[in-house]
Structures are given as C-alpha cells and as structure tokens.
PDB file of N, CA and C in Angstrom:
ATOM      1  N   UNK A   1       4.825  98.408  90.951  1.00  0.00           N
ATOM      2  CA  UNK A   1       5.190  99.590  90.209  1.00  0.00           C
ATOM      3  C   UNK A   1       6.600  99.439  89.609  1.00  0.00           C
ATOM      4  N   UNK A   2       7.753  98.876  90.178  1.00  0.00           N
ATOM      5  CA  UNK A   2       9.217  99.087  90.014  1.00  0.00           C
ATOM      6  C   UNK A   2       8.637  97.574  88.564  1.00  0.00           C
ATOM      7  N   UNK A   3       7.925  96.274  88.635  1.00  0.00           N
ATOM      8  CA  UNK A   3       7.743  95.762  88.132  1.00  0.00           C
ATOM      9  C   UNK A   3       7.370  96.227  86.804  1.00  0.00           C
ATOM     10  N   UNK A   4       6.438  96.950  86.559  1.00  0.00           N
ATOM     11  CA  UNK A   4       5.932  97.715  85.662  1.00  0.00           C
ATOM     12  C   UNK A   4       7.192  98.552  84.484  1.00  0.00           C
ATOM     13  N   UNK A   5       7.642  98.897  85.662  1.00  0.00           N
ATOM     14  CA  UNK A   5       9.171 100.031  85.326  1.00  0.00           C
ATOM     15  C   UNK A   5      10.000  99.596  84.166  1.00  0.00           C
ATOM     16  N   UNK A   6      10.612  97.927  84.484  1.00  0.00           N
ATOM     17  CA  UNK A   6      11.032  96.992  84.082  1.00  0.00           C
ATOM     18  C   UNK A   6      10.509  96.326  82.691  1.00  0.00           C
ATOM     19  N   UNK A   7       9.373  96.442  82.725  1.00  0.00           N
ATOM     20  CA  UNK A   7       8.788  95.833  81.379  1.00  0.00           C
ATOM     21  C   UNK A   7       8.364  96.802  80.057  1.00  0.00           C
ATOM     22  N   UNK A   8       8.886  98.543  81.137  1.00  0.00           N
ATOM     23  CA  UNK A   8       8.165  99.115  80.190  1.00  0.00           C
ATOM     24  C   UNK A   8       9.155  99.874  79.072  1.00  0.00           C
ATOM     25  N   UNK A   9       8.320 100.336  77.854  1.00  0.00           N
ATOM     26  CA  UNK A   9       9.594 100.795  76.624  1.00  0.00           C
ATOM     27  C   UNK A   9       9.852 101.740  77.113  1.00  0.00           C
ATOM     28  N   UNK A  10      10.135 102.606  77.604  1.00  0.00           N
ATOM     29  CA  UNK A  10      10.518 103.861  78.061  1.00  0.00           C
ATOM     30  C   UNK A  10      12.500 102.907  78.864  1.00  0.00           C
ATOM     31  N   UNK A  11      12.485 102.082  79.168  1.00  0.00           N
ATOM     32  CA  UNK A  11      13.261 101.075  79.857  1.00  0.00           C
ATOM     33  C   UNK A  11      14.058 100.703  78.797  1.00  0.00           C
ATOM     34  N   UNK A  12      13.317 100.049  77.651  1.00  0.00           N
ATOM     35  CA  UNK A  12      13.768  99.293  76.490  1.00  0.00           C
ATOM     36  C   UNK A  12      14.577  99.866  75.260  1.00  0.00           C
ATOM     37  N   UNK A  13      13.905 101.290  75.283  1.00  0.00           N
ATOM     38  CA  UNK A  13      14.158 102.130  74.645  1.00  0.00           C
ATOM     39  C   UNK A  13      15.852 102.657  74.517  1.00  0.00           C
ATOM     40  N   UNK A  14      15.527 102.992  76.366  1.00  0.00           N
ATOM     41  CA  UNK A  14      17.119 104.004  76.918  1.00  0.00           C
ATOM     42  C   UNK A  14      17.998 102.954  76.292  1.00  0.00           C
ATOM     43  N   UNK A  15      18.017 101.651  76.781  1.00  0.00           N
ATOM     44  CA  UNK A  15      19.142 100.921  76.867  1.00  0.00           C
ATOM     45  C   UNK A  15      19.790 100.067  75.767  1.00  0.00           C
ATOM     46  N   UNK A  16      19.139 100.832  74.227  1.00  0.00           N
ATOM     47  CA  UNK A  16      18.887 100.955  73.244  1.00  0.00           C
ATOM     48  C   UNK A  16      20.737 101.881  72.596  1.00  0.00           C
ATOM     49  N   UNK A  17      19.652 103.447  73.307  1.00  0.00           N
ATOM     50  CA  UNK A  17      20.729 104.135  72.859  1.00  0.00           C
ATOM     51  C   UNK A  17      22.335 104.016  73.804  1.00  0.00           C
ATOM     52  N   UNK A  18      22.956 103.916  72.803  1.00  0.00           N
ATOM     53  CA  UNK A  18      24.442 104.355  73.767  1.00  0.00           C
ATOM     54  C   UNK A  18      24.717 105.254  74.024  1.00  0.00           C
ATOM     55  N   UNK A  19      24.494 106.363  73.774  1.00  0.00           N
ATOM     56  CA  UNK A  19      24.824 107.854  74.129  1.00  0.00           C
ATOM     57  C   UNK A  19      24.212 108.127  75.543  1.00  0.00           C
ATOM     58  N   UNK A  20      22.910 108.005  75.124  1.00  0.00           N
ATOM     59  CA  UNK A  20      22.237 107.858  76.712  1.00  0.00           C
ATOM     60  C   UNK A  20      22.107 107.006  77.622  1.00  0.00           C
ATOM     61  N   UNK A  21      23.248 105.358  77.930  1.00  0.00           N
ATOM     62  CA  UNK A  21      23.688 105.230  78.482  1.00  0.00           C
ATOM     63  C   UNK A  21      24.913 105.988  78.835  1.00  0.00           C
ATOM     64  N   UNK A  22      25.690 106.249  78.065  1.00  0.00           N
ATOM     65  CA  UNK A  22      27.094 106.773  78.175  1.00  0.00           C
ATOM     66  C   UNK A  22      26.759 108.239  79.645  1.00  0.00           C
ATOM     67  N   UNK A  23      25.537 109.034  79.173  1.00  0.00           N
ATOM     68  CA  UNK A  23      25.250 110.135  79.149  1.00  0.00           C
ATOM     69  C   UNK A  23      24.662 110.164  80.771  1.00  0.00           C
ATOM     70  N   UNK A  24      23.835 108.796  81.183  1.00  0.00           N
ATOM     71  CA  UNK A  24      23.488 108.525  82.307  1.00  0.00           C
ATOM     72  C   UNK A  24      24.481 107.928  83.317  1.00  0.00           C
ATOM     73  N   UNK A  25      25.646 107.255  82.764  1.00  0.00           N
ATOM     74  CA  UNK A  25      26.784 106.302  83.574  1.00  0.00           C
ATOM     75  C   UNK A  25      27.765 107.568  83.849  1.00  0.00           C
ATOM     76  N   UNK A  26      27.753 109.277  83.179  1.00  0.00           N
ATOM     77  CA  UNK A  26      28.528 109.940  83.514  1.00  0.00           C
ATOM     78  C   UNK A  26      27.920 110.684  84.590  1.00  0.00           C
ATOM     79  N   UNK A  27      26.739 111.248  84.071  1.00  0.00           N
ATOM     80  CA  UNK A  27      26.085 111.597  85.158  1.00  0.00           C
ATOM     81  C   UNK A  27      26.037 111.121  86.420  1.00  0.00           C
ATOM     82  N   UNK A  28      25.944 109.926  86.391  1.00  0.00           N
ATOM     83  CA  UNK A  28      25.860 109.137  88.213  1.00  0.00           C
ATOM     84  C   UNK A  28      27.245 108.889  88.885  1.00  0.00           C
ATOM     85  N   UNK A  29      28.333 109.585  87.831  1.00  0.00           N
ATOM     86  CA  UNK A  29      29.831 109.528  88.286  1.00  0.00           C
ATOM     87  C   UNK A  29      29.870 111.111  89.170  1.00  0.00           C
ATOM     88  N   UNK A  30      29.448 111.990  87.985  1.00  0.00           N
ATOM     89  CA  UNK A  30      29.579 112.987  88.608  1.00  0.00           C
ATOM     90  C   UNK A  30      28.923 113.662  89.651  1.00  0.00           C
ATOM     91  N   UNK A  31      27.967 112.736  90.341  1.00  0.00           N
ATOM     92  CA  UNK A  31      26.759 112.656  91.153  1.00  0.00           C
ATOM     93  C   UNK A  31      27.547 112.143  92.320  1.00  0.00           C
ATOM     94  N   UNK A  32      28.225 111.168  91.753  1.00  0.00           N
ATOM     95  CA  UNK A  32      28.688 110.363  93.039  1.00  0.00           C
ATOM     96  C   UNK A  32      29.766 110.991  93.932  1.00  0.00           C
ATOM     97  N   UNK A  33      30.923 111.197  92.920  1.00  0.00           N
ATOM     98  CA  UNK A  33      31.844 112.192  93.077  1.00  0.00           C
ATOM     99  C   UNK A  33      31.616 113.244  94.099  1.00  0.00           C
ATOM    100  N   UNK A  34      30.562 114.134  93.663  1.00  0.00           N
ATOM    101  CA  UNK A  34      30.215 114.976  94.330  1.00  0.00           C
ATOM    102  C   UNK A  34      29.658 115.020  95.700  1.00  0.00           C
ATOM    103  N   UNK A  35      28.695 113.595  96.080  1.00  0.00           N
ATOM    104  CA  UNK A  35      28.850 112.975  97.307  1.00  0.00           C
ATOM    105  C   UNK A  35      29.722 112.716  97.911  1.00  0.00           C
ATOM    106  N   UNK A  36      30.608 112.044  97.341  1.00  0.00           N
ATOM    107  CA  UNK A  36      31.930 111.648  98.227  1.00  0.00           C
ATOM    108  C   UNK A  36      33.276 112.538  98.194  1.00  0.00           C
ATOM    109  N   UNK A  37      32.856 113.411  97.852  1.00  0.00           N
ATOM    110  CA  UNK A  37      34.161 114.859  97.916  1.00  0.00           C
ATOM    111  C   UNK A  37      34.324 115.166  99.394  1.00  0.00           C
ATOM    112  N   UNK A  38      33.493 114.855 100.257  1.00  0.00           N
ATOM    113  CA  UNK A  38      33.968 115.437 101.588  1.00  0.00           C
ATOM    114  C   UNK A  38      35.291 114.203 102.176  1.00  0.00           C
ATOM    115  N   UNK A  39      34.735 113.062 101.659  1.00  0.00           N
ATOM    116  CA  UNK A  39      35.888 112.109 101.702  1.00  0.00           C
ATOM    117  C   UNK A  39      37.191 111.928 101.228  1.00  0.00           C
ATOM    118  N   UNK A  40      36.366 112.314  99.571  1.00  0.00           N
ATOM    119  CA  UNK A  40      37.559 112.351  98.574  1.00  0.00           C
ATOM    120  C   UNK A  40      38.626 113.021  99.098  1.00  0.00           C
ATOM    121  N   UNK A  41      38.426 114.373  98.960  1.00  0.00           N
ATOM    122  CA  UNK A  41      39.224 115.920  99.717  1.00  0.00           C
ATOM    123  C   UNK A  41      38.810 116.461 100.704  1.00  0.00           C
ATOM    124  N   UNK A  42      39.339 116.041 101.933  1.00  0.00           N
ATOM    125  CA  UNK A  42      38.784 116.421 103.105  1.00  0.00           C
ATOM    126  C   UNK A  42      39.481 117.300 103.687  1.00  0.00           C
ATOM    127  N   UNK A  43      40.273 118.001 103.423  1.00  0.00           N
ATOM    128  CA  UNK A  43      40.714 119.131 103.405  1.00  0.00           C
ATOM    129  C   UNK A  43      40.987 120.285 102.574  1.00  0.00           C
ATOM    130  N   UNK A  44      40.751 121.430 102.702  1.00  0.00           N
ATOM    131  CA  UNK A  44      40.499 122.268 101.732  1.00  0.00           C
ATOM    132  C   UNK A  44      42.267 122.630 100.961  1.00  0.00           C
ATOM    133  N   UNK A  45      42.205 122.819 100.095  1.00  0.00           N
ATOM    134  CA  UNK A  45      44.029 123.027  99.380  1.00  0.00           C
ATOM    135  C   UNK A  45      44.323 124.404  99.477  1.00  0.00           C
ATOM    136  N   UNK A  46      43.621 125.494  99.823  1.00  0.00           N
ATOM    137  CA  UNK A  46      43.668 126.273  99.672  1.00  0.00           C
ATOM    138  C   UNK A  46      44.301 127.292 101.303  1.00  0.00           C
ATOM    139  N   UNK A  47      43.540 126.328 102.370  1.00  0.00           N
ATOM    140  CA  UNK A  47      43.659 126.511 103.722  1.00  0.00           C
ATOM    141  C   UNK A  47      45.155 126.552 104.286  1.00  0.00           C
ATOM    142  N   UNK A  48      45.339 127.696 104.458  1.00  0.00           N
ATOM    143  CA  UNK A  48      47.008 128.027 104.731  1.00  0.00           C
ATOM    144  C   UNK A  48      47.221 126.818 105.983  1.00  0.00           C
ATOM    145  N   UNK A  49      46.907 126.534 106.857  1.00  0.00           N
ATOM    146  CA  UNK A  49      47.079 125.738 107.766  1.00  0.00           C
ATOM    147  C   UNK A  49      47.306 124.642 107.645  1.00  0.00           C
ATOM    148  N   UNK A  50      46.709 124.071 106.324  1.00  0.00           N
ATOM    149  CA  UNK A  50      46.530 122.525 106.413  1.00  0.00           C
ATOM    150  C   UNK A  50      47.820 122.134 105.177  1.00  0.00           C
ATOM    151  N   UNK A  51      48.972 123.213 104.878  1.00  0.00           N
ATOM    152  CA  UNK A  51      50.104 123.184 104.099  1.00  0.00           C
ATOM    153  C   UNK A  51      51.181 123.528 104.681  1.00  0.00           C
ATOM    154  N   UNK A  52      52.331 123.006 104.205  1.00  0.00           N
ATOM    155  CA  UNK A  52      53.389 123.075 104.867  1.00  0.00           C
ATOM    156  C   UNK A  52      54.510 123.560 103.730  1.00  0.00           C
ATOM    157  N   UNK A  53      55.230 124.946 103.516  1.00  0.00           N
ATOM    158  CA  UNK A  53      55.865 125.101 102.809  1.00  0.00           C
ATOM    159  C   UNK A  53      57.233 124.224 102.733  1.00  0.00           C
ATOM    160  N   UNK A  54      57.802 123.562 103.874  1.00  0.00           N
ATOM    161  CA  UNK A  54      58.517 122.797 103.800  1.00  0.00           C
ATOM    162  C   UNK A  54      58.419 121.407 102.602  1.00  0.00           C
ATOM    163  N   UNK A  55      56.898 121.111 102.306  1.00  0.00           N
ATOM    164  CA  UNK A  55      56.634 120.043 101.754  1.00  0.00           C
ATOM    165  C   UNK A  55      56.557 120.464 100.179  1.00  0.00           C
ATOM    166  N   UNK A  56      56.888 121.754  99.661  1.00  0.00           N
ATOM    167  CA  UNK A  56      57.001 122.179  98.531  1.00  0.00           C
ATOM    168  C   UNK A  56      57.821 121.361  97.629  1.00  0.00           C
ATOM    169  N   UNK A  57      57.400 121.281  96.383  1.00  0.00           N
ATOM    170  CA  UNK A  57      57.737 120.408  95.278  1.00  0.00           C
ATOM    171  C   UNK A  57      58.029 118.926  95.286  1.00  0.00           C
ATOM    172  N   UNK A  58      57.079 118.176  96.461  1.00  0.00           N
ATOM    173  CA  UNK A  58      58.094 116.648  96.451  1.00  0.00           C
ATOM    174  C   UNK A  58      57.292 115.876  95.292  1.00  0.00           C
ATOM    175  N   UNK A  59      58.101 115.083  94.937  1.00  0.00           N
ATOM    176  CA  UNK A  59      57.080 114.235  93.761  1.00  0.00           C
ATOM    177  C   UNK A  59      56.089 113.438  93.768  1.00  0.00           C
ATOM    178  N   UNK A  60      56.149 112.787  92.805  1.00  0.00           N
ATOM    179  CA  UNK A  60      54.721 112.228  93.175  1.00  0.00           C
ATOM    180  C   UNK A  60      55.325 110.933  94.172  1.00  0.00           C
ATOM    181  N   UNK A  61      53.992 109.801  94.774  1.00  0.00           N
ATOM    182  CA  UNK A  61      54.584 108.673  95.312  1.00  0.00           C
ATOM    183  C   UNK A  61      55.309 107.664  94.727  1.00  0.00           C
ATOM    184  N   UNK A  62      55.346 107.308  93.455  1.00  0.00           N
ATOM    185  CA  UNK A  62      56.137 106.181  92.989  1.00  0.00           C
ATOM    186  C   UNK A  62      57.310 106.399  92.524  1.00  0.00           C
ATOM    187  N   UNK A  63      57.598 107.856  92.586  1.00  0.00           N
ATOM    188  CA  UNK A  63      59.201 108.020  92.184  1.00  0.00           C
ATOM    189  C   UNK A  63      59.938 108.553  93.739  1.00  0.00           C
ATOM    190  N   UNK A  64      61.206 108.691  93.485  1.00  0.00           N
ATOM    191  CA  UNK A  64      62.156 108.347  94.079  1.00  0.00           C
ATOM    192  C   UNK A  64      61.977 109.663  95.220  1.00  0.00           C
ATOM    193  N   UNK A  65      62.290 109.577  96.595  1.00  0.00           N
ATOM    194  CA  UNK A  65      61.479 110.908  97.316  1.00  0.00           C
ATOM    195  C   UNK A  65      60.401 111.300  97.366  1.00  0.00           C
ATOM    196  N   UNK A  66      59.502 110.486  97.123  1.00  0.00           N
ATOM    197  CA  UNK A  66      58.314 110.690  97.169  1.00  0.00           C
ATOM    198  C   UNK A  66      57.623 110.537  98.614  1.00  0.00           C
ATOM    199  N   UNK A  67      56.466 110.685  99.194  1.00  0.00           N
ATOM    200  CA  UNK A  67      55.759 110.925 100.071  1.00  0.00           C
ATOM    201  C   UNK A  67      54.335 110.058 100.351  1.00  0.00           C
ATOM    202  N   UNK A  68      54.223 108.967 100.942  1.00  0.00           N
ATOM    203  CA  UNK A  68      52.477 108.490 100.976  1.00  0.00           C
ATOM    204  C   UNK A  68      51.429 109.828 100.744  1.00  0.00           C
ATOM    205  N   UNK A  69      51.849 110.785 101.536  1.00  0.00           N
ATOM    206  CA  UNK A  69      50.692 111.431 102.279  1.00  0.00           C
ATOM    207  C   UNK A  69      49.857 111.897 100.762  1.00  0.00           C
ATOM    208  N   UNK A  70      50.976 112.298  99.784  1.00  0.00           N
ATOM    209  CA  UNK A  70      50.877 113.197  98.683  1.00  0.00           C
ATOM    210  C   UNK A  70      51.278 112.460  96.990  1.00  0.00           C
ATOM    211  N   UNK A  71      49.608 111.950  96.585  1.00  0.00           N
ATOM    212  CA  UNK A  71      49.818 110.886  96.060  1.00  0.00           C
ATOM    213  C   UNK A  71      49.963 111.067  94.548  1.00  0.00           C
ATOM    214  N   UNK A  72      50.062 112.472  94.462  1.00  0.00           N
ATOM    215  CA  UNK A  72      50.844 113.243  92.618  1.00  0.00           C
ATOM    216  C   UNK A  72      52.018 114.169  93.537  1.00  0.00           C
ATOM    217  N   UNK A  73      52.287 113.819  94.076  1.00  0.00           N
ATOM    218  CA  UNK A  73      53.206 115.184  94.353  1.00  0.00           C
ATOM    219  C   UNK A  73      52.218 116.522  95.489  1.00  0.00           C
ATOM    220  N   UNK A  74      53.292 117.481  95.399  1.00  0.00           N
ATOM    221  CA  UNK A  74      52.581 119.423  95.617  1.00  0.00           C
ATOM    222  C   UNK A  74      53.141 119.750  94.876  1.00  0.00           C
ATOM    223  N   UNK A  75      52.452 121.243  94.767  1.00  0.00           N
ATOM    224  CA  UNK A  75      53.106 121.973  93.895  1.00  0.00           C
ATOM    225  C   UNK A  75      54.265 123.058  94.856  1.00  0.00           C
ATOM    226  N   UNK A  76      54.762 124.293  94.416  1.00  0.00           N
ATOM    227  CA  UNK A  76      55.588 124.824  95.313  1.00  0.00           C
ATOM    228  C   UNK A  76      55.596 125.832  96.245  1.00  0.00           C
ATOM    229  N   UNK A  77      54.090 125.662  96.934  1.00  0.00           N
ATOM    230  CA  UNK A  77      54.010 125.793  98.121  1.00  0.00           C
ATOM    231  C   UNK A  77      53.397 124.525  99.023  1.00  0.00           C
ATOM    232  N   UNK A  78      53.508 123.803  98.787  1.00  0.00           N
ATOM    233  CA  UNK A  78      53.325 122.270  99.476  1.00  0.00           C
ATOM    234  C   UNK A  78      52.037 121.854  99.394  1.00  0.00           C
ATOM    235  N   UNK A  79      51.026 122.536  98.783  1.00  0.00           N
ATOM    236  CA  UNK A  79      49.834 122.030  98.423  1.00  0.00           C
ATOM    237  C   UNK A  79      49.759 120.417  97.598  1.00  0.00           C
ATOM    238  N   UNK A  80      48.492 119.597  98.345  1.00  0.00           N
ATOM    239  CA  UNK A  80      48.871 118.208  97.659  1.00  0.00           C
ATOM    240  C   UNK A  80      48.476 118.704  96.066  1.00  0.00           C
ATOM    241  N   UNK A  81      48.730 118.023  95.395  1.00  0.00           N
ATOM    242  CA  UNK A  81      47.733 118.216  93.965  1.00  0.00           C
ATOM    243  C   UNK A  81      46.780 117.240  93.309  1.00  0.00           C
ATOM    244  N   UNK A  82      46.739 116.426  94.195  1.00  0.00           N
ATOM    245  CA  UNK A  82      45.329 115.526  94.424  1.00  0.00           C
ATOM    246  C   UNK A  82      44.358 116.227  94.466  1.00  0.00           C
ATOM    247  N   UNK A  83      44.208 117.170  95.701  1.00  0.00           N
ATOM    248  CA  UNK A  83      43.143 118.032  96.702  1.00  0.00           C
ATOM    249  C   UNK A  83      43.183 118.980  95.629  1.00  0.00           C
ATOM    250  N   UNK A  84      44.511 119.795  94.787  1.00  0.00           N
ATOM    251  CA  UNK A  84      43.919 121.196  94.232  1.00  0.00           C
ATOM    252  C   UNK A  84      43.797 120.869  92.886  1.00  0.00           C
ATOM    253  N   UNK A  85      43.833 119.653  92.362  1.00  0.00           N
ATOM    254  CA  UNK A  85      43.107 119.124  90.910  1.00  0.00           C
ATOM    255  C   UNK A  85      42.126 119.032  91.117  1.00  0.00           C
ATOM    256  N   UNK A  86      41.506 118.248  92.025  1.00  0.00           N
ATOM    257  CA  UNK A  86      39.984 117.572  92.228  1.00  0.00           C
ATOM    258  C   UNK A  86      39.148 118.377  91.816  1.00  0.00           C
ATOM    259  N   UNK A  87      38.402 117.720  90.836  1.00  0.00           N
ATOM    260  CA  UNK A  87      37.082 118.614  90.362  1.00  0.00           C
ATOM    261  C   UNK A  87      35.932 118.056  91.644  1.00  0.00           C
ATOM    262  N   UNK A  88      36.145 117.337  92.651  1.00  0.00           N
ATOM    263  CA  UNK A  88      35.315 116.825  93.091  1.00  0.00           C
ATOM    264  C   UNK A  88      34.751 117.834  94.389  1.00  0.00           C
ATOM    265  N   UNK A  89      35.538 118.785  94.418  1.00  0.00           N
ATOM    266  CA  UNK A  89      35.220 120.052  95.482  1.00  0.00           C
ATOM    267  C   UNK A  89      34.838 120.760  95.027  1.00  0.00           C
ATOM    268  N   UNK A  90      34.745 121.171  93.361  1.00  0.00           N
ATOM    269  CA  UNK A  90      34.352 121.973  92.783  1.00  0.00           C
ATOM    270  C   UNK A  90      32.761 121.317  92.498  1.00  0.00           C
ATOM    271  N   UNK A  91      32.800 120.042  92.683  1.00  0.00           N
ATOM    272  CA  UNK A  91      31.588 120.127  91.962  1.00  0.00           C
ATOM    273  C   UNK A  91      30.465 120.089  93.430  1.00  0.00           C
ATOM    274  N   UNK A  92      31.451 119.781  94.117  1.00  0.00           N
ATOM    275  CA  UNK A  92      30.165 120.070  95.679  1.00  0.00           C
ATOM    276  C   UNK A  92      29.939 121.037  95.509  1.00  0.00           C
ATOM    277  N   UNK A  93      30.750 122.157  95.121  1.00  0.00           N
ATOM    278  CA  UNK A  93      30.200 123.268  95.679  1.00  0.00           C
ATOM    279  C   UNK A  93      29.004 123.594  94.368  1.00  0.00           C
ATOM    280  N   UNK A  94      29.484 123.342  93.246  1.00  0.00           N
ATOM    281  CA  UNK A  94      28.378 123.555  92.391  1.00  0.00           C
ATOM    282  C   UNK A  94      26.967 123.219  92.389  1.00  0.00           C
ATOM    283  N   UNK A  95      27.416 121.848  92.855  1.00  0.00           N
ATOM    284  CA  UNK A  95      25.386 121.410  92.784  1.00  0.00           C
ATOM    285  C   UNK A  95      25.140 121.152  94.161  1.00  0.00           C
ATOM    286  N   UNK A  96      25.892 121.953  95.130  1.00  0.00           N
ATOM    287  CA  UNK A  96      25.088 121.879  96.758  1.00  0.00           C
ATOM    288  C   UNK A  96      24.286 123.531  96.805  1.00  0.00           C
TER     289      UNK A  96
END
C-alpha cells in the first residue's frame, strides 16, 4: 500500500506545487511545535510563582548582565520572554 502511495500522481502532483509544499512543511512545524510546547515552555509565564520580581528587566543572554536561565531577557516583572512570546503554548492550547 505505502508502495502504491509512492508511485502514485496524487504524490507527483503535490511535489510539483511549491506552495503546497511550503503549505505542508509549515503545517508539520506548527504541529510539531505544538507537541513539543510542554518541553518548549514548561512553565507557565503567567504563574506568579514561577517569577521572581527581583529578576525584572535583565537582558537578554549575550549582552553584558545577562542570565543563562533567560535566553531574550524578562520583561519588568521578571517574566522570561521566551515562555511569554511563545506561540507554542498558545498553540497547545488551541488545537488540544
């Protein structure tokens, strides 16, 4: 059957158009993403507990004062902004 799959135009066709590669290689990003958000952001940004107002405004890691933990910076209540950019929590929650 997967043999079949392979030989057939429906196969020949897709990989034809670029859009619908483009259209399928985003899709399986944002698929994936959304799988691996519990990894990605494994803590919620929002969760008063898991922030530290002390850690308010440090920069990102490659400039000067910067922090491993917090790898763009927080903003100024010490939230990382990795975790509260990520569309990747947003999109769990969307297509779970």
């Amino acid at each position: 059957m997967l043999a079949a799959f392979w030989r057939s135009d429906f196969l020949y066709l897709f990989l034809r158009r670029p859009m619908a590669v483009a259209a399928f290689v985003l899709t399986v990003l944002i698929l994936g993403g959304a799988a691996l958000a519990p990894w990605l952001t494994p803590t919620d940004p929002y969760d008063l507990i898991t922030f530290s107002l002390m850690d308010g405004l440090l920069p990102p890691v490659w400039a000067e004062g910067g922090d491993p933990r917090f790898l763009l910076g927080t903003d100024d209540q010490g939230r990382d902004m990795v975790r509260r950019s990520s569309t990747a929590r947003g999109c769990r929650w969307s297509s779970g």
